[in-house]
Protein backbone atom coordinates (compact mmCIF):
# COMPACT_ATOMS: atom_id res chain seq x y z
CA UNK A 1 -3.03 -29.80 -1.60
CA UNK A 2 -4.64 -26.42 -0.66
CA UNK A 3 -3.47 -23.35 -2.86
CA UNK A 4 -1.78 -20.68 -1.40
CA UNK A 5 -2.86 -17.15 -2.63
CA UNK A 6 0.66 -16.72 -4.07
CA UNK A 7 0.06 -19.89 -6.18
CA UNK A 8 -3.03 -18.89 -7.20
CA UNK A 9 -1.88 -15.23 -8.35
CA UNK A 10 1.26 -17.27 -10.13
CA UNK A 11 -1.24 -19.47 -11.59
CA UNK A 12 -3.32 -16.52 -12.92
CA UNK A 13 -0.36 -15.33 -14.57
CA UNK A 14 0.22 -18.00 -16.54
CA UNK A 15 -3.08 -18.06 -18.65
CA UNK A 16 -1.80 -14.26 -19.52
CA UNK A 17 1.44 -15.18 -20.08
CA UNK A 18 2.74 -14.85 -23.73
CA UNK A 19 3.49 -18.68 -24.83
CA UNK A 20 7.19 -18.25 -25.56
CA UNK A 21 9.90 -15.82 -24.40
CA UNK A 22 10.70 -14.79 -27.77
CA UNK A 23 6.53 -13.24 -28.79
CA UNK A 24 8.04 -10.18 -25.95
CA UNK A 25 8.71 -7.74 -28.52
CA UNK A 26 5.32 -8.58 -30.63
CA UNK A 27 3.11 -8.74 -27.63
CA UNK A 28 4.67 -4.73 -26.87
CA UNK A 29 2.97 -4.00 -30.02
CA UNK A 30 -0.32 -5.06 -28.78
CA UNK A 31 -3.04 -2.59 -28.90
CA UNK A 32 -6.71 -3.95 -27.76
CA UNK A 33 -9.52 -2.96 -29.87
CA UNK A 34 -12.48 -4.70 -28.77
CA UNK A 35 -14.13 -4.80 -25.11
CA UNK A 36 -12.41 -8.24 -24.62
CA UNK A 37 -9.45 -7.06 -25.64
CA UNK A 38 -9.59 -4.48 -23.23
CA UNK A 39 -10.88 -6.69 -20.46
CA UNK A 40 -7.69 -9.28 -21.18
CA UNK A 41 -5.28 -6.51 -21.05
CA UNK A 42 -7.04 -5.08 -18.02
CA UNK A 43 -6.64 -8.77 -16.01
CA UNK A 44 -3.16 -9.03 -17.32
CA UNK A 45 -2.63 -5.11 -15.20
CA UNK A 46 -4.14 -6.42 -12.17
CA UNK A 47 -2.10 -9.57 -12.19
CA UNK A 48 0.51 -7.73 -12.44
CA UNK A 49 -0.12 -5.64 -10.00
CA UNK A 50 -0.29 -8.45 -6.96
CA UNK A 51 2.89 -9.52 -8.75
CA UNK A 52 5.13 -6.75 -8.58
CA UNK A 53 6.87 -7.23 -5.46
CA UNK A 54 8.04 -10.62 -6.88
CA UNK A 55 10.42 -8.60 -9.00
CA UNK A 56 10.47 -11.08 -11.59
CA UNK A 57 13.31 -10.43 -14.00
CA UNK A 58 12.82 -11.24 -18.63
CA UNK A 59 15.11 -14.56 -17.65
CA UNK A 60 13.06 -15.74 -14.79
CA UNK A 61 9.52 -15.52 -17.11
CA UNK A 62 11.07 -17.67 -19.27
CA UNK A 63 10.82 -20.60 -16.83
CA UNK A 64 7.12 -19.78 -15.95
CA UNK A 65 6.52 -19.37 -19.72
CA UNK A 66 8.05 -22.86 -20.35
CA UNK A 67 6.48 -24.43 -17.59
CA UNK A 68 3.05 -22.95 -19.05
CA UNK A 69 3.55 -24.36 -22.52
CA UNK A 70 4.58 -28.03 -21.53
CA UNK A 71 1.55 -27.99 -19.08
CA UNK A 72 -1.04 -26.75 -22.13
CA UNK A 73 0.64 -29.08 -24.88
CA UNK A 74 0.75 -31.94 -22.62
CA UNK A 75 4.20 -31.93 -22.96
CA UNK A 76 6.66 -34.49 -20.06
CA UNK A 77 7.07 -31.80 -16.93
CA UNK A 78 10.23 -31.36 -15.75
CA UNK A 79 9.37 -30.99 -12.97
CA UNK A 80 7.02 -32.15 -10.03
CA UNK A 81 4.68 -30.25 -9.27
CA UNK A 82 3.55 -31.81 -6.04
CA UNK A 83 7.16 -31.55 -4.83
CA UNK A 84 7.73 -27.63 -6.57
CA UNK A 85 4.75 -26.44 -5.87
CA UNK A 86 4.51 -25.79 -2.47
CA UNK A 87 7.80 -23.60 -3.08
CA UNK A 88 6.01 -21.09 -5.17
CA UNK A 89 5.04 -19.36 -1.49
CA UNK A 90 8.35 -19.64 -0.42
CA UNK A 91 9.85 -17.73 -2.95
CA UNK A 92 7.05 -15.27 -2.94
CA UNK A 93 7.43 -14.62 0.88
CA UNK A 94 11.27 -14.35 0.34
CA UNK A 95 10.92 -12.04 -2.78
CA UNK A 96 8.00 -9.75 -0.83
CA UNK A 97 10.49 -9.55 2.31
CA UNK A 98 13.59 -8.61 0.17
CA UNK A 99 11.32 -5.74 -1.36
CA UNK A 100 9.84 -4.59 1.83
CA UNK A 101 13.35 -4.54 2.93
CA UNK A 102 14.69 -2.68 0.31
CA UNK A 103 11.31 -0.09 0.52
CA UNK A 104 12.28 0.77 4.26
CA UNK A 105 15.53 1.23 3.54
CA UNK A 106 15.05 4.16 1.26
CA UNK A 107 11.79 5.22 3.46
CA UNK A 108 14.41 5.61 5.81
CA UNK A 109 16.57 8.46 3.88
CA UNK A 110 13.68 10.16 2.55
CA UNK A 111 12.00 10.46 6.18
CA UNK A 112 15.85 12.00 7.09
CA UNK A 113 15.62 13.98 4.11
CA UNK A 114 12.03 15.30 5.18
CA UNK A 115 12.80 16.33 8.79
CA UNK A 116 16.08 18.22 7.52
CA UNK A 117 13.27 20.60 5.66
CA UNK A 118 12.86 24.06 7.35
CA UNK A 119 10.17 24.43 9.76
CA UNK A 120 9.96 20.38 9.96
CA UNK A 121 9.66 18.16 13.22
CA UNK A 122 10.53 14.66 13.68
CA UNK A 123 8.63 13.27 16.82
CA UNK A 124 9.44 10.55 18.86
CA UNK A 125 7.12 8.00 16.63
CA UNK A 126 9.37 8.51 13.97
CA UNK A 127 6.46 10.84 12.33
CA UNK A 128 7.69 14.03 10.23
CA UNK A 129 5.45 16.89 10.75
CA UNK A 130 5.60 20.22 9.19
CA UNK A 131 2.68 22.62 9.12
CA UNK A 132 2.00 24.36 5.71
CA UNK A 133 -1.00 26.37 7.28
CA UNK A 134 -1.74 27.50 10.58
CA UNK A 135 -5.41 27.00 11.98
CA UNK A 136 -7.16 28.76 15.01
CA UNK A 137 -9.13 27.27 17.49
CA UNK A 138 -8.37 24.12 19.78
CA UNK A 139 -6.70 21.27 18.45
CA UNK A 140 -8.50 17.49 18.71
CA UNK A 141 -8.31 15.02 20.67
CA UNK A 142 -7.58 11.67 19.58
CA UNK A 143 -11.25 11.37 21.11
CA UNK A 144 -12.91 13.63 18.59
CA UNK A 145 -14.53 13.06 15.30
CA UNK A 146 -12.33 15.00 12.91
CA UNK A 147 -13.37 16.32 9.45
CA UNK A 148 -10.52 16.66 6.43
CA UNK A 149 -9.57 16.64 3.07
CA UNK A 150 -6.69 15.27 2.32
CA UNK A 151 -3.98 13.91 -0.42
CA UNK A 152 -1.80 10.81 0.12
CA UNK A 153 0.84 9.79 -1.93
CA UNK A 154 3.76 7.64 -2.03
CA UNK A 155 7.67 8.89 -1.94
CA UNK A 156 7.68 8.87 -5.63
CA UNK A 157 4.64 10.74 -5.78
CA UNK A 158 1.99 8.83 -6.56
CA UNK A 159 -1.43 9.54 -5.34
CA UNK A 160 -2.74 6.45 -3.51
CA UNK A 161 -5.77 8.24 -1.88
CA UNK A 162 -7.21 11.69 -2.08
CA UNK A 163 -10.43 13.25 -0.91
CA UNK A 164 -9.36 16.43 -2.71
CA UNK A 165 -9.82 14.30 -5.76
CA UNK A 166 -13.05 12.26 -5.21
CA UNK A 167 -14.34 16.41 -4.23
CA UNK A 168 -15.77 15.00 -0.83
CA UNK A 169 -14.51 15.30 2.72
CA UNK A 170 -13.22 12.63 4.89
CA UNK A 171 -15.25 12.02 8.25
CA UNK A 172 -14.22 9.79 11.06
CA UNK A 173 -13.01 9.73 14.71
CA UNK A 174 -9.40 10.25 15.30
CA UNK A 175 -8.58 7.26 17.38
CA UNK A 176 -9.51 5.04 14.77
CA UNK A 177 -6.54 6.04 12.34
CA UNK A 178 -3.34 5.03 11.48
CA UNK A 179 -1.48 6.23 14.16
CA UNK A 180 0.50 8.69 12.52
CA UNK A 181 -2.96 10.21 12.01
CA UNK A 182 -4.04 9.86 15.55
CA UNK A 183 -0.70 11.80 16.26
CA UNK A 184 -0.08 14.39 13.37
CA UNK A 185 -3.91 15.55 13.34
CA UNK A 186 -3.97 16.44 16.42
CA UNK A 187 -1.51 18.74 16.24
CA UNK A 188 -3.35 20.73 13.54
CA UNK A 189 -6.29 23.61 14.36
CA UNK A 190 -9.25 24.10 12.39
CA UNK A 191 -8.59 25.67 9.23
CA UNK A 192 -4.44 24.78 9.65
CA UNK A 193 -2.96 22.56 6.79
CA UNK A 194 0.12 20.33 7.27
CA UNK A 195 2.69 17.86 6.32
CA UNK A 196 2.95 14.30 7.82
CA UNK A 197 5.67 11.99 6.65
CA UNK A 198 4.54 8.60 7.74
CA UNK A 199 7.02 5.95 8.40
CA UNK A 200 5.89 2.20 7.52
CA UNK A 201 5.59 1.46 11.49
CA UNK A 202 3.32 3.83 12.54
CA UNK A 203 1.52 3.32 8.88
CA UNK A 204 0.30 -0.25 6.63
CA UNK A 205 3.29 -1.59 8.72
CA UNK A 206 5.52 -4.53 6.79
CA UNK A 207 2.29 -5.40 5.10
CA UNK A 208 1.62 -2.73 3.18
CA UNK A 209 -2.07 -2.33 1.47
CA UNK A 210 -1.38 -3.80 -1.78
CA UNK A 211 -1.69 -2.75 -4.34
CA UNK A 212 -2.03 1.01 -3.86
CA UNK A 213 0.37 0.96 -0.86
CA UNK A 214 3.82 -1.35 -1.10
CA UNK A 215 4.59 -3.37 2.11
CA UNK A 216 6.97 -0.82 4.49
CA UNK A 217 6.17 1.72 2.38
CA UNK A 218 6.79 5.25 4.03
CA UNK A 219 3.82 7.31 3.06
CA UNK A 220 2.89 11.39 2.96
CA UNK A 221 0.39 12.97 3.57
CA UNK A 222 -1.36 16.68 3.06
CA UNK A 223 -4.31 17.12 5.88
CA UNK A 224 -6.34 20.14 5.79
CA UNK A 225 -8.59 19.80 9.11
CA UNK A 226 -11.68 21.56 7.92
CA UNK A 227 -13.60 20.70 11.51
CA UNK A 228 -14.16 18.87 14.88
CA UNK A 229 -16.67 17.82 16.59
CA UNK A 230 -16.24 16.90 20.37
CA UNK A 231 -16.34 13.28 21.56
CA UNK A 232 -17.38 11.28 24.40
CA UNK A 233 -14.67 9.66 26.20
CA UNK A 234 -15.17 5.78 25.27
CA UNK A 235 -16.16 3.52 28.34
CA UNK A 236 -13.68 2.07 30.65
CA UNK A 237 -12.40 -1.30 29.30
CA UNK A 238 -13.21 -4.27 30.99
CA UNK A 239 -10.00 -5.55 33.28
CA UNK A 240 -8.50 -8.53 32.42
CA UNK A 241 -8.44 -8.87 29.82
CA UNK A 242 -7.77 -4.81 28.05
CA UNK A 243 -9.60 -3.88 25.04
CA UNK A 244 -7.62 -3.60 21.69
CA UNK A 245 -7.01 -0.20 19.80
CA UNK A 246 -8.76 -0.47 16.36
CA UNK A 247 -6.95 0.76 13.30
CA UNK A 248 -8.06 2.73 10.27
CA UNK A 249 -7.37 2.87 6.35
CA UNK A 250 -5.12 4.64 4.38
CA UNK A 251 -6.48 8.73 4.81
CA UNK A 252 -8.54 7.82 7.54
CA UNK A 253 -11.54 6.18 6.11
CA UNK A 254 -10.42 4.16 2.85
């Protein structure tokens, strides 16, 4: 049987796993000390990590911690895991679609919440754009090769991306974005500084960017355009069949 990612991220978890339900409290109380301590917790973050939109709740890690232990002890299973197995995806798509659900939802009031702000405009896209900054000069085109630092971060407020942080300016042409990019940078000038609220659609989409970006995650950004540098016009595509739009990475370049 061929293993699905989700099986092998569930199957990851297990060999990090505490053995039994009732070591939660002790294993709180762990504190690594040596660099394979370290490394183990570190794995058991990362797993984690791909695992969060499962949601799993204390009761339900009891039956992945059981199934662990009878599997390492060699105990009966009580199970089979030929027939069970393949529903270990299943539940994984169902959980990740509940969450992205549930993500888009409240993306939804914040983005309402955003374009009620003063000076604020909600476009057509669905994109919030408020300018912080005004620039001078001419604004791109989606054409042009765009220089910028920015800041993105989630509705909670956690940084996801930043070029303001890594102290280096993003470079890259403005039709290979996300297209709330493509759309909200072009309505900046050189030297201007905005706002863009980015709904999951015109975003990572239902798929999110895990794990630094949730799937339908509405996302924000802060764009300072420093510069831009004409383009040329990209050839004529060929006719049938029409050449595809490429799309970016989170801030532009990833």
């Amino acid at each position: 049987m061929r293993r699905s990612p989700y099986l092998a991220l569930i199957l990851g978890l297990l060999l990090v796993l505490p053995a039994c339900a009732n070591e939660a409290a002790s294993q709180s109380a762990v504190n690594p000390e040596t660099e394979d301590q370290k490394t183990l917790y570190a794995l058991g973050l990362i797993i984690a990590q791909q695992l969060g939109t499962l949601a799993l709740t204390e009761e339900e890690l009891t039956y992945v911690q059981a199934g662990m232990t009878d599997s390492i002890l060699g105990s009966e299973a009580k199970v089979k895991l030929e027939e069970y197995g393949p529903k270990v995806q299943q539940l994984a798509q169902a959980r990740m679609a509940a969450a992205t659900d549930r993500e888009k939802a409240a993306g939804a009031e914040f983005q309402a919440a955003e374009a009620a702000r003063e000076g604020a405009e909600k476009t057509a896209s669905g994109l919030v754009y408020q300018e912080l900054v005004a620039g001078e000069g001419a604004s791109p085109a989606a054409t042009d090769t765009v220089t910028v630092h920015y800041t993105g971060t989630l509705r909670d407020g956690t940084v996801f991306d930043s070029s303001v942080d890594r102290g280096q300016p993003a470079t890259f042409r403005l039709n290979q974005v996300i297209p709330c990019w493509t759309e909200g940078v072009q309505k900046l000038k050189p030297g201007g500084k905005a706002r863009l609220v980015c709904p999951a659609e015109i975003a990572y989409g239902d798929q999110g960017a895990p794990p630094r970006i949730p799937p339908g995650a509405t996302l924000i950004f802060e764009v300072e355009l420093i510069s831009v540098q004409a383009g040329t016009p990209p050839p004529a595509p060929p006719a049938p069949p029409a050449s595809e739009e490429g799309s970016g990475n989170e801030g532009g370049n990833g």
